[in-house]
PDB file of N, CA and C in Angstrom:
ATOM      1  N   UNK A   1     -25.773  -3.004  -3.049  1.00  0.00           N
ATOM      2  CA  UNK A   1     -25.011  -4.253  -3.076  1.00  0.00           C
ATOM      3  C   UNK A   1     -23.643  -4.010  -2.434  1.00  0.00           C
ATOM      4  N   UNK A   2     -23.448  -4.901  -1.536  1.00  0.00           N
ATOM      5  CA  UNK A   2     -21.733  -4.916  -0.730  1.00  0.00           C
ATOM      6  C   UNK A   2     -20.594  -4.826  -1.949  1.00  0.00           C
ATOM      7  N   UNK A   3     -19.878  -4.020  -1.657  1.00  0.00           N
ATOM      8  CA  UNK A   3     -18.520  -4.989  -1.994  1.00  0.00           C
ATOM      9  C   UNK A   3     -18.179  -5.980  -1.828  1.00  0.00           C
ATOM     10  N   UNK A   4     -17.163  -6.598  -2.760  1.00  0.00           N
ATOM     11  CA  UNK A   4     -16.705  -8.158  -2.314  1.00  0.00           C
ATOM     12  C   UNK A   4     -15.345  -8.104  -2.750  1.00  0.00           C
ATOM     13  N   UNK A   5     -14.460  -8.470  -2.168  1.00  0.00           N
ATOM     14  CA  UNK A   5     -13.337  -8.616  -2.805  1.00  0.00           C
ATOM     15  C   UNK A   5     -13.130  -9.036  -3.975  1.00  0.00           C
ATOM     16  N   UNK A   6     -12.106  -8.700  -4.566  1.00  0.00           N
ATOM     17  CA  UNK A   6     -11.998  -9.335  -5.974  1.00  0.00           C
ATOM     18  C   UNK A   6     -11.111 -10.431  -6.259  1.00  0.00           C
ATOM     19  N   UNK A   7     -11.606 -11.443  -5.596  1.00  0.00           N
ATOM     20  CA  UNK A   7     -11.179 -12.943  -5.716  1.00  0.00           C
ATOM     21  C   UNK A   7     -11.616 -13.517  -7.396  1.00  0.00           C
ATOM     22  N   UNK A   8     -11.023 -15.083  -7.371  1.00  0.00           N
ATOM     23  CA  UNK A   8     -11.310 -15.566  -9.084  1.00  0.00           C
ATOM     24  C   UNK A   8     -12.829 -15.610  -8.789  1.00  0.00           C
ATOM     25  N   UNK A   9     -13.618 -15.744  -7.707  1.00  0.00           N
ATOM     26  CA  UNK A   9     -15.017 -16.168  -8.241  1.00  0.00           C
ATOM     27  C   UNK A   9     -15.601 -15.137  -8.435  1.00  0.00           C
ATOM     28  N   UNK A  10     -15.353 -13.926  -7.770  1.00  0.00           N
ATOM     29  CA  UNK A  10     -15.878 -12.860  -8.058  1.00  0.00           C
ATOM     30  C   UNK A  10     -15.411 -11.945  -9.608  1.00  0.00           C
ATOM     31  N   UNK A  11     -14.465 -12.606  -9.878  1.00  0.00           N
ATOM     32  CA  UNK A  11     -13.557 -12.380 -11.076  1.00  0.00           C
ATOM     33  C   UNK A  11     -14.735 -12.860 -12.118  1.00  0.00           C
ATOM     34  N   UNK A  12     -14.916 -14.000 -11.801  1.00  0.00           N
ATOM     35  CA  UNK A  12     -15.647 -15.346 -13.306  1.00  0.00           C
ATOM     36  C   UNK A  12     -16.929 -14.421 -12.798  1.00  0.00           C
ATOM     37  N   UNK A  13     -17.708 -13.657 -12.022  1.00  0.00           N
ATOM     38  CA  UNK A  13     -19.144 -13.282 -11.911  1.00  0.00           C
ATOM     39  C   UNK A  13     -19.122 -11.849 -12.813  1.00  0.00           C
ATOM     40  N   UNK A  14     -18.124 -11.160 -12.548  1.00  0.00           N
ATOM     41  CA  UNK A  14     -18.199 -10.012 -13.464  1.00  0.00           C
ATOM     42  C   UNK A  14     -17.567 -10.023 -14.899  1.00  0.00           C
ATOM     43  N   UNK A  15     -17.211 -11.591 -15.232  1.00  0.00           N
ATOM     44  CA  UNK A  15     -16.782 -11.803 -16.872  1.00  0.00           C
ATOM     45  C   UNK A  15     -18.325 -12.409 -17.312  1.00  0.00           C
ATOM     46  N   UNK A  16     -18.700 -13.494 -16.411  1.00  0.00           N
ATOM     47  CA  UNK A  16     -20.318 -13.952 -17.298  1.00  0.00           C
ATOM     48  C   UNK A  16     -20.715 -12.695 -17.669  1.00  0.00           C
ATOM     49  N   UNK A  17     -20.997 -12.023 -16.260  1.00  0.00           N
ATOM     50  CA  UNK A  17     -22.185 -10.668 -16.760  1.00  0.00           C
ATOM     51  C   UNK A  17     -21.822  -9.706 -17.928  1.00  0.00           C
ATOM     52  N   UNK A  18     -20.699  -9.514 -18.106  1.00  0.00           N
ATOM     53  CA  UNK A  18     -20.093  -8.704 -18.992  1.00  0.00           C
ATOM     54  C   UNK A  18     -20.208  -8.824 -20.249  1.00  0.00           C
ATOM     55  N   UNK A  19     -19.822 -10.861 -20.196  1.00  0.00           N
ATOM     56  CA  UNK A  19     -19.607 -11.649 -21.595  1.00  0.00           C
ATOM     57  C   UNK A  19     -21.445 -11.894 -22.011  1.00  0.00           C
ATOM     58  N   UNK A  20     -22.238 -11.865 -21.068  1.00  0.00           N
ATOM     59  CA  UNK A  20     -23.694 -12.154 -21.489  1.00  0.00           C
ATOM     60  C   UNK A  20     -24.386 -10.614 -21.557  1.00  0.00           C
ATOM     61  N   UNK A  21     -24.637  -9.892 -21.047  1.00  0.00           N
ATOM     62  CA  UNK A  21     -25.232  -7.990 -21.040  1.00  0.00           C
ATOM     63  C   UNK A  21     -24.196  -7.356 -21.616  1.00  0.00           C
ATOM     64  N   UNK A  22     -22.476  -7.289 -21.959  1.00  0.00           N
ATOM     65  CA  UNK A  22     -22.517  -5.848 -22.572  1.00  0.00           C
ATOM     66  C   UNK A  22     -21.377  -6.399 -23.464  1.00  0.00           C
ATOM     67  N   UNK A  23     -21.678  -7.423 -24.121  1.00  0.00           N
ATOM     68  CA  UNK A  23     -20.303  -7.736 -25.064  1.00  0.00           C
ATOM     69  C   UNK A  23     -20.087  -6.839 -25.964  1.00  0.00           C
ATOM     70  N   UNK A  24     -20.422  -6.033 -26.476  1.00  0.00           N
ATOM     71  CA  UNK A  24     -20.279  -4.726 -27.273  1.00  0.00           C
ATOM     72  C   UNK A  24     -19.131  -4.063 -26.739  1.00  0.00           C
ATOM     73  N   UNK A  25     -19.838  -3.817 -25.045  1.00  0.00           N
ATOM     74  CA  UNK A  25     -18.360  -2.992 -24.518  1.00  0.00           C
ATOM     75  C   UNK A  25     -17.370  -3.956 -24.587  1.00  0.00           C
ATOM     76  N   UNK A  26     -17.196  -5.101 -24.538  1.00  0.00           N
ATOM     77  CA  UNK A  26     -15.760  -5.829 -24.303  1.00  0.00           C
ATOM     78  C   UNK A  26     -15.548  -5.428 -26.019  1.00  0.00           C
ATOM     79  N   UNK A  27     -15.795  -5.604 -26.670  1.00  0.00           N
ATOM     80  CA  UNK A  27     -14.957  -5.283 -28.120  1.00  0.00           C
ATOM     81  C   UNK A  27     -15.158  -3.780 -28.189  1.00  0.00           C
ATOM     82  N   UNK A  28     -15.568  -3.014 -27.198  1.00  0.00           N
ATOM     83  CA  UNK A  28     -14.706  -1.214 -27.230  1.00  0.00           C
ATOM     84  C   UNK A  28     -14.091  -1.517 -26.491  1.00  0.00           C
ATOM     85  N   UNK A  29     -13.734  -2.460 -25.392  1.00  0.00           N
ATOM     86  CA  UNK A  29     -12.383  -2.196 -24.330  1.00  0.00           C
ATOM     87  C   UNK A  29     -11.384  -2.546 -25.405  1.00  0.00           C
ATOM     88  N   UNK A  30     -11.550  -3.445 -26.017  1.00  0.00           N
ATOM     89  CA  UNK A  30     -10.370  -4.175 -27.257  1.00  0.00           C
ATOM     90  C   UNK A  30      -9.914  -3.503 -28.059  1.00  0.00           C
ATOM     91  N   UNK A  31     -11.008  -2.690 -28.673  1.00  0.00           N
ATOM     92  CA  UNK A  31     -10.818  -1.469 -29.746  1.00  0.00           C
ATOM     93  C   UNK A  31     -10.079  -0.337 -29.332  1.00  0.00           C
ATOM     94  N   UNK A  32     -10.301   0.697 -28.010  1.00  0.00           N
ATOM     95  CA  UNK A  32      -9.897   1.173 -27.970  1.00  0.00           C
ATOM     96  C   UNK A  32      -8.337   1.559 -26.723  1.00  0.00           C
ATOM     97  N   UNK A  33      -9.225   0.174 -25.975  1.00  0.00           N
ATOM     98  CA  UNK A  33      -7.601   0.173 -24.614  1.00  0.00           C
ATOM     99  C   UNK A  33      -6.683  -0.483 -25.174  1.00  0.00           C
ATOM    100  N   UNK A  34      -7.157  -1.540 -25.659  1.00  0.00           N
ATOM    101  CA  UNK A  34      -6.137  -2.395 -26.542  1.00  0.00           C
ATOM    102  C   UNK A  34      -5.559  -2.645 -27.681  1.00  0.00           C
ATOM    103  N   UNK A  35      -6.337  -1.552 -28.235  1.00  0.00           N
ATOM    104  CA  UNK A  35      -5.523  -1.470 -29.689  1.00  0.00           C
ATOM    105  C   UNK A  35      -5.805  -2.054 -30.959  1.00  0.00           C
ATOM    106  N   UNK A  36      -6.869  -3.080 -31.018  1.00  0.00           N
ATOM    107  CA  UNK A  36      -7.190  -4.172 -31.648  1.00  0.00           C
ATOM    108  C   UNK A  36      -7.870  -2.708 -33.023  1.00  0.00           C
ATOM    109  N   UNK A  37      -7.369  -2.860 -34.163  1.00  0.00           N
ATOM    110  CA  UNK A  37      -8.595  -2.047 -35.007  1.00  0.00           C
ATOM    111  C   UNK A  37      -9.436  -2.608 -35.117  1.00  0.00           C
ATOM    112  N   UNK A  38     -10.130  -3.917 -35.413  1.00  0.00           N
ATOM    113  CA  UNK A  38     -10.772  -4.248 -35.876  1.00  0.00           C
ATOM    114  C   UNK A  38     -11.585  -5.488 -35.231  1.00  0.00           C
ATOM    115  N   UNK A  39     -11.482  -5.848 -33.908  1.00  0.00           N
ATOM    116  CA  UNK A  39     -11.884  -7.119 -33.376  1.00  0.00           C
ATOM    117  C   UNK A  39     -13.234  -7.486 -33.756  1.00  0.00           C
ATOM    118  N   UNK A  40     -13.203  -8.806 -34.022  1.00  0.00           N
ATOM    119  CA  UNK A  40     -14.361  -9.681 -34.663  1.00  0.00           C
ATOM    120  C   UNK A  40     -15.426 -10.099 -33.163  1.00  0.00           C
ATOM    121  N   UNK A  41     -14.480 -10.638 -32.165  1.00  0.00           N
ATOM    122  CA  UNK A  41     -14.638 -11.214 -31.258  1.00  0.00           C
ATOM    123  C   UNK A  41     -14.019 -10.698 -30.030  1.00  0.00           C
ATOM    124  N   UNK A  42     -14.621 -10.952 -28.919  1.00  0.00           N
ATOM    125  CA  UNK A  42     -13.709 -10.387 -27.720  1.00  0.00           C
ATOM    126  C   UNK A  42     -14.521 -11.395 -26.480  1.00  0.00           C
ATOM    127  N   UNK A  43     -14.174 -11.585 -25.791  1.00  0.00           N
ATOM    128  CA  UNK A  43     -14.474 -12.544 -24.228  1.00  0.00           C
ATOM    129  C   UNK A  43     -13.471 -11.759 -23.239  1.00  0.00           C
ATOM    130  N   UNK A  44     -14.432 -11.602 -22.179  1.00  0.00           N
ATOM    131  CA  UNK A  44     -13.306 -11.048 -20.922  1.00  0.00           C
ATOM    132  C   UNK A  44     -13.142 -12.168 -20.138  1.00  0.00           C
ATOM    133  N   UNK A  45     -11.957 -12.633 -19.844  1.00  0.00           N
ATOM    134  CA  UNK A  45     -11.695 -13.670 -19.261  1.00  0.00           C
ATOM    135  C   UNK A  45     -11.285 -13.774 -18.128  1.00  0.00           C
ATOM    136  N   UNK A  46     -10.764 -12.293 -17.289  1.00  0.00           N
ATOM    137  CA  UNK A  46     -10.528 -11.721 -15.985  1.00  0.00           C
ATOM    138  C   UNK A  46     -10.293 -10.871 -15.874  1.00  0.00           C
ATOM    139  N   UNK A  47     -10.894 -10.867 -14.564  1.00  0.00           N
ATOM    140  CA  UNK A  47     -10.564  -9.066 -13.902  1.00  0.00           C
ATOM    141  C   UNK A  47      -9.835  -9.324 -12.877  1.00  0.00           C
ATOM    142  N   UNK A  48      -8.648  -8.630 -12.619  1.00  0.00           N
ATOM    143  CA  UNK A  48      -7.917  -8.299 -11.439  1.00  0.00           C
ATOM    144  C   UNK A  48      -7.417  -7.093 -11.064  1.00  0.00           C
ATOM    145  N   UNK A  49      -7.045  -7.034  -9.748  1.00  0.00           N
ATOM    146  CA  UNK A  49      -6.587  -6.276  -9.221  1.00  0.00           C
ATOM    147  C   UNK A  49      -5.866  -4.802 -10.050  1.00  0.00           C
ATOM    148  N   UNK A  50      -4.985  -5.484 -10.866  1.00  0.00           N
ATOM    149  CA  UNK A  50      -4.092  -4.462 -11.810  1.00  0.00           C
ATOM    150  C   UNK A  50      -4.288  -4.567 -13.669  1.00  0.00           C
ATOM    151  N   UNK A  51      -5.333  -5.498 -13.696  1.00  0.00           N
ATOM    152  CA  UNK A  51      -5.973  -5.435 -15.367  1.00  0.00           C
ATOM    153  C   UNK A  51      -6.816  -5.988 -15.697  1.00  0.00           C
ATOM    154  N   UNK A  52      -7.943  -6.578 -16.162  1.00  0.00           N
ATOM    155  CA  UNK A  52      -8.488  -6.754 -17.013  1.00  0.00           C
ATOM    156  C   UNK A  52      -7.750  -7.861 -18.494  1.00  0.00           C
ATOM    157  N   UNK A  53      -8.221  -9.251 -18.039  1.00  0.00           N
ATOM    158  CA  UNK A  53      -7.737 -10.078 -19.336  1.00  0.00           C
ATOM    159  C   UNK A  53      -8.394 -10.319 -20.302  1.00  0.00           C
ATOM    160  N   UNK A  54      -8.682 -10.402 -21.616  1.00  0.00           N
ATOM    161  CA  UNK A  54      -9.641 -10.252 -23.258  1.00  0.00           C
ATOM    162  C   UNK A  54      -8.261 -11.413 -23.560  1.00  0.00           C
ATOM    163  N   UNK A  55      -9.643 -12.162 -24.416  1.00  0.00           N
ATOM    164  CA  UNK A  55      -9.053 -12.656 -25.521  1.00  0.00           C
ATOM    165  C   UNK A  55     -10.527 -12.361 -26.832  1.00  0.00           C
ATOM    166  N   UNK A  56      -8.751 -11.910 -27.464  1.00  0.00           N
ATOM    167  CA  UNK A  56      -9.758 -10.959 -28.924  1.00  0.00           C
ATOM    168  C   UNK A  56      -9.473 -11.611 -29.754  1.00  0.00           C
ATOM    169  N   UNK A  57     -10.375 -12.234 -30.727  1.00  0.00           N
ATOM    170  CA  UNK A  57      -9.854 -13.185 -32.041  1.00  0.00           C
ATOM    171  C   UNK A  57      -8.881 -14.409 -31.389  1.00  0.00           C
ATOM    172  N   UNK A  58      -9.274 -14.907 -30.256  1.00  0.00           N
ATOM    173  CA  UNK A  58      -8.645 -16.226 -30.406  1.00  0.00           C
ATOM    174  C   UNK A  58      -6.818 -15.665 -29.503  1.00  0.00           C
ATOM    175  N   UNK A  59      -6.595 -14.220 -29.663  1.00  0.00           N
ATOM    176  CA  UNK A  59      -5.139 -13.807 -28.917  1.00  0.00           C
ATOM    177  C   UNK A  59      -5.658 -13.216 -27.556  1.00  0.00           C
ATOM    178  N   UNK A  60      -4.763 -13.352 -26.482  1.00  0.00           N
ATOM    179  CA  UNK A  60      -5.211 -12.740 -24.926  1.00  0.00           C
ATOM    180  C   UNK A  60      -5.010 -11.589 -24.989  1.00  0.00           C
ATOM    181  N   UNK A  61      -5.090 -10.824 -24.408  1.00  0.00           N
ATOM    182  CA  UNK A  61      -4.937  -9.294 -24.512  1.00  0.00           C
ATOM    183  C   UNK A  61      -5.323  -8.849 -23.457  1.00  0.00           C
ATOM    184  N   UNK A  62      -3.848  -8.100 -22.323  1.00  0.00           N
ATOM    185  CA  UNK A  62      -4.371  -7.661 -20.926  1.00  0.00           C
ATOM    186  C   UNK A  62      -4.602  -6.138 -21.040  1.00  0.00           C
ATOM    187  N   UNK A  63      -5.161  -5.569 -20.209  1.00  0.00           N
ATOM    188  CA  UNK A  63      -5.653  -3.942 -20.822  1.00  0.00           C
ATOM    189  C   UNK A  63      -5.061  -3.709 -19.117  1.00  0.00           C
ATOM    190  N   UNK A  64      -4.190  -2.710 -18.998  1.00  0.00           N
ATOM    191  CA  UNK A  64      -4.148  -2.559 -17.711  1.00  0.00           C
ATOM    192  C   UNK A  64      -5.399  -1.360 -17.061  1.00  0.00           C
ATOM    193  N   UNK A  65      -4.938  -1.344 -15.803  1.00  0.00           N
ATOM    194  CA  UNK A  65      -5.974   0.031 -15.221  1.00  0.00           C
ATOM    195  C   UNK A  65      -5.274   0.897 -14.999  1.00  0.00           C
ATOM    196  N   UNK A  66      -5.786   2.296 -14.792  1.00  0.00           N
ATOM    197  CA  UNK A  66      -4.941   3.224 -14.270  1.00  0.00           C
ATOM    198  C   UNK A  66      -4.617   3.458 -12.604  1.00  0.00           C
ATOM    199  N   UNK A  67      -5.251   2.148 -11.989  1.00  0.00           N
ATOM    200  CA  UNK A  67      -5.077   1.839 -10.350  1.00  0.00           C
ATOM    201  C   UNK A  67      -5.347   0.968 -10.224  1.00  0.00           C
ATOM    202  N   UNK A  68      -4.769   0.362  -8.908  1.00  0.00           N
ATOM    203  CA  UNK A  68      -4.791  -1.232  -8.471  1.00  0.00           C
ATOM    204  C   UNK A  68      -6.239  -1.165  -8.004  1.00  0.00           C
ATOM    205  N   UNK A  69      -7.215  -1.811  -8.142  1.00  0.00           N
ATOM    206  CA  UNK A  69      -8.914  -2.110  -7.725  1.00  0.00           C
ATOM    207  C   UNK A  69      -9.026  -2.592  -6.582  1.00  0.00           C
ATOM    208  N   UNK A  70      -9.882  -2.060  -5.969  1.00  0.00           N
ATOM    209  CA  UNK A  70      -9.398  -2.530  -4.438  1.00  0.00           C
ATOM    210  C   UNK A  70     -11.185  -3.561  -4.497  1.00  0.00           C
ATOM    211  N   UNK A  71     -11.912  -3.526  -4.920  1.00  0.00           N
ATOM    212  CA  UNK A  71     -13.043  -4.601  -5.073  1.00  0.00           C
ATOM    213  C   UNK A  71     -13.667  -4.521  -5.746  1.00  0.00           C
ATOM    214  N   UNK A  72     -14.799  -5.497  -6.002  1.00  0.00           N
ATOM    215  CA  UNK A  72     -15.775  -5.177  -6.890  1.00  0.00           C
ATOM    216  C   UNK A  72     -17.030  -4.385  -7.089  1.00  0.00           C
ATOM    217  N   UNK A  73     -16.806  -3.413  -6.349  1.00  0.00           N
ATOM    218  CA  UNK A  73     -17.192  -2.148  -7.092  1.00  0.00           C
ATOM    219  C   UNK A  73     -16.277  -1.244  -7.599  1.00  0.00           C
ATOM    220  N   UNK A  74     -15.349  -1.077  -6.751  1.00  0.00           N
ATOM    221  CA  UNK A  74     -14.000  -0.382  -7.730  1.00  0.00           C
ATOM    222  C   UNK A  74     -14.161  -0.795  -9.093  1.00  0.00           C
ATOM    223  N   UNK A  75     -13.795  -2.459  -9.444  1.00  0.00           N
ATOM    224  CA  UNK A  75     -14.038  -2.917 -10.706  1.00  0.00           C
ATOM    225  C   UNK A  75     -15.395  -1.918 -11.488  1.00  0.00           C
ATOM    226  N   UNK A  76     -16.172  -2.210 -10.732  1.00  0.00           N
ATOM    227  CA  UNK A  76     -17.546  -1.752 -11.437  1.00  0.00           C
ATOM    228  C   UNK A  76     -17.707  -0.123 -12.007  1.00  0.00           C
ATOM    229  N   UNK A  77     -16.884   0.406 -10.786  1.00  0.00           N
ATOM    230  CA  UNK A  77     -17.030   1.953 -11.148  1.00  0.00           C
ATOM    231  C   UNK A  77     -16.087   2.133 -12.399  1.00  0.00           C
ATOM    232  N   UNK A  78     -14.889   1.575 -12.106  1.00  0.00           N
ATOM    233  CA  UNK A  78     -13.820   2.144 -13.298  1.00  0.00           C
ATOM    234  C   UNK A  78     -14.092   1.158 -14.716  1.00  0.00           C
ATOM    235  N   UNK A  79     -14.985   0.121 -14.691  1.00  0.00           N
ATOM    236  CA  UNK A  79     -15.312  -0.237 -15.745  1.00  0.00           C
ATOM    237  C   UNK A  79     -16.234   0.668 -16.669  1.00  0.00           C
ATOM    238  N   UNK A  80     -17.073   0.975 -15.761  1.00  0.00           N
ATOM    239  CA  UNK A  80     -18.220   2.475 -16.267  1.00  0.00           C
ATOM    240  C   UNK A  80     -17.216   3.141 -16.779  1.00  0.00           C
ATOM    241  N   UNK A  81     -16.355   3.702 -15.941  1.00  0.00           N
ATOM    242  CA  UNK A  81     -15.421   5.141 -16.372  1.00  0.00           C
ATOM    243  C   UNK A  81     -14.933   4.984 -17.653  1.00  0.00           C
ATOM    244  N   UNK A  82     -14.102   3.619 -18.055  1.00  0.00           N
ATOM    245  CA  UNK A  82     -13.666   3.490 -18.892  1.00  0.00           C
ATOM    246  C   UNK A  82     -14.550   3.804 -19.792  1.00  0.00           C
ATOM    247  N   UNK A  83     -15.516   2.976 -20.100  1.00  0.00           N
ATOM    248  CA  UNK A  83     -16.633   3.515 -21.060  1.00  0.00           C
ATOM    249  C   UNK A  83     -17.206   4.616 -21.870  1.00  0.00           C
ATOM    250  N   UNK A  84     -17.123   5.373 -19.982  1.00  0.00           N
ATOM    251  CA  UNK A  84     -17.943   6.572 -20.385  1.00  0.00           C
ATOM    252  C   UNK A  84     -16.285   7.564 -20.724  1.00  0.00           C
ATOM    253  N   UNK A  85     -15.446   6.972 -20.598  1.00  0.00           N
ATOM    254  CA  UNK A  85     -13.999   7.819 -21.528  1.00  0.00           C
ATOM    255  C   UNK A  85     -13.958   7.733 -22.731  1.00  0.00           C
ATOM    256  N   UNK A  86     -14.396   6.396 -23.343  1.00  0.00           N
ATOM    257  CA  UNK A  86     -14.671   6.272 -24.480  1.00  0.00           C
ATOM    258  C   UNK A  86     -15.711   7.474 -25.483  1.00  0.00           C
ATOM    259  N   UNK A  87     -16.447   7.339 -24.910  1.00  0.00           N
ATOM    260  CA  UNK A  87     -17.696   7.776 -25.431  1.00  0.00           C
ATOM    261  C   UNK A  87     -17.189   8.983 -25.319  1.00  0.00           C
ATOM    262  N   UNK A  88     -16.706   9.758 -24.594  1.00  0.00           N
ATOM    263  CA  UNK A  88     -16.336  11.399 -24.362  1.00  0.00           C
ATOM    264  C   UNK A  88     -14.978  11.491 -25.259  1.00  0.00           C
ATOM    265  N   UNK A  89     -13.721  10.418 -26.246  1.00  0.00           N
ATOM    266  CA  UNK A  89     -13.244  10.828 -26.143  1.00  0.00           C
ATOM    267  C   UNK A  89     -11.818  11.248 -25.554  1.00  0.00           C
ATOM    268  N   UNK A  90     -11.894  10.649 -24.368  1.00  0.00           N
ATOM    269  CA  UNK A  90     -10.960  10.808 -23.730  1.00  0.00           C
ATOM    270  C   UNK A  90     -10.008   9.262 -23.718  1.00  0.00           C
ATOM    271  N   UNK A  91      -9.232   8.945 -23.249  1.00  0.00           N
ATOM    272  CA  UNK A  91      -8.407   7.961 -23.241  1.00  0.00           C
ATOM    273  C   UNK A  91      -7.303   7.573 -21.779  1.00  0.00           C
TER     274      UNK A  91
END
């Protein structure tokens, strides 16, 4: 699959997929990038360039990245990473 820039529509395509296949991970991005102990709820509401927007329980919550994303696979890879930081541990 191409890259695509990471415009809002490409933004709203990788929040459906996220918010419908891995809502689990959006309440570990909450839990652990953002701090939330305990989130009930989480929705990703955008991805950009320099963060990632959640609203957790009803509050927004931007999680930054550790680099500006240059598209959507960037998005895609460092969304994995994040994950798989989680899971290892790391932060």
């Amino acid at each position: 699959m191409a890259a695509d820039p990471l415009t809002p529509s490409v933004s709203d395509r990788i929040c459906r997929h996220m918010n419908a296949d891995h809502a689990e991970a959006v309440l570990q991005y909450a839990r652990h990038y953002g701090g939330v102990a305990e989130p009930q709820a989480a929705t990703m509401l955008a991805v950009r360039p320099d963060a990632m927007e959640l609203e957790v329980d009803g509050a927004k919550l931007e999680i930054r990245f550790d680099h500006e994303l240059s598209d959507s696979e960037d998005a895609h890879r460092t969304l994995v990473a994040m994950l798989r930081s989680m899971a290892s541990g790391e932060s």
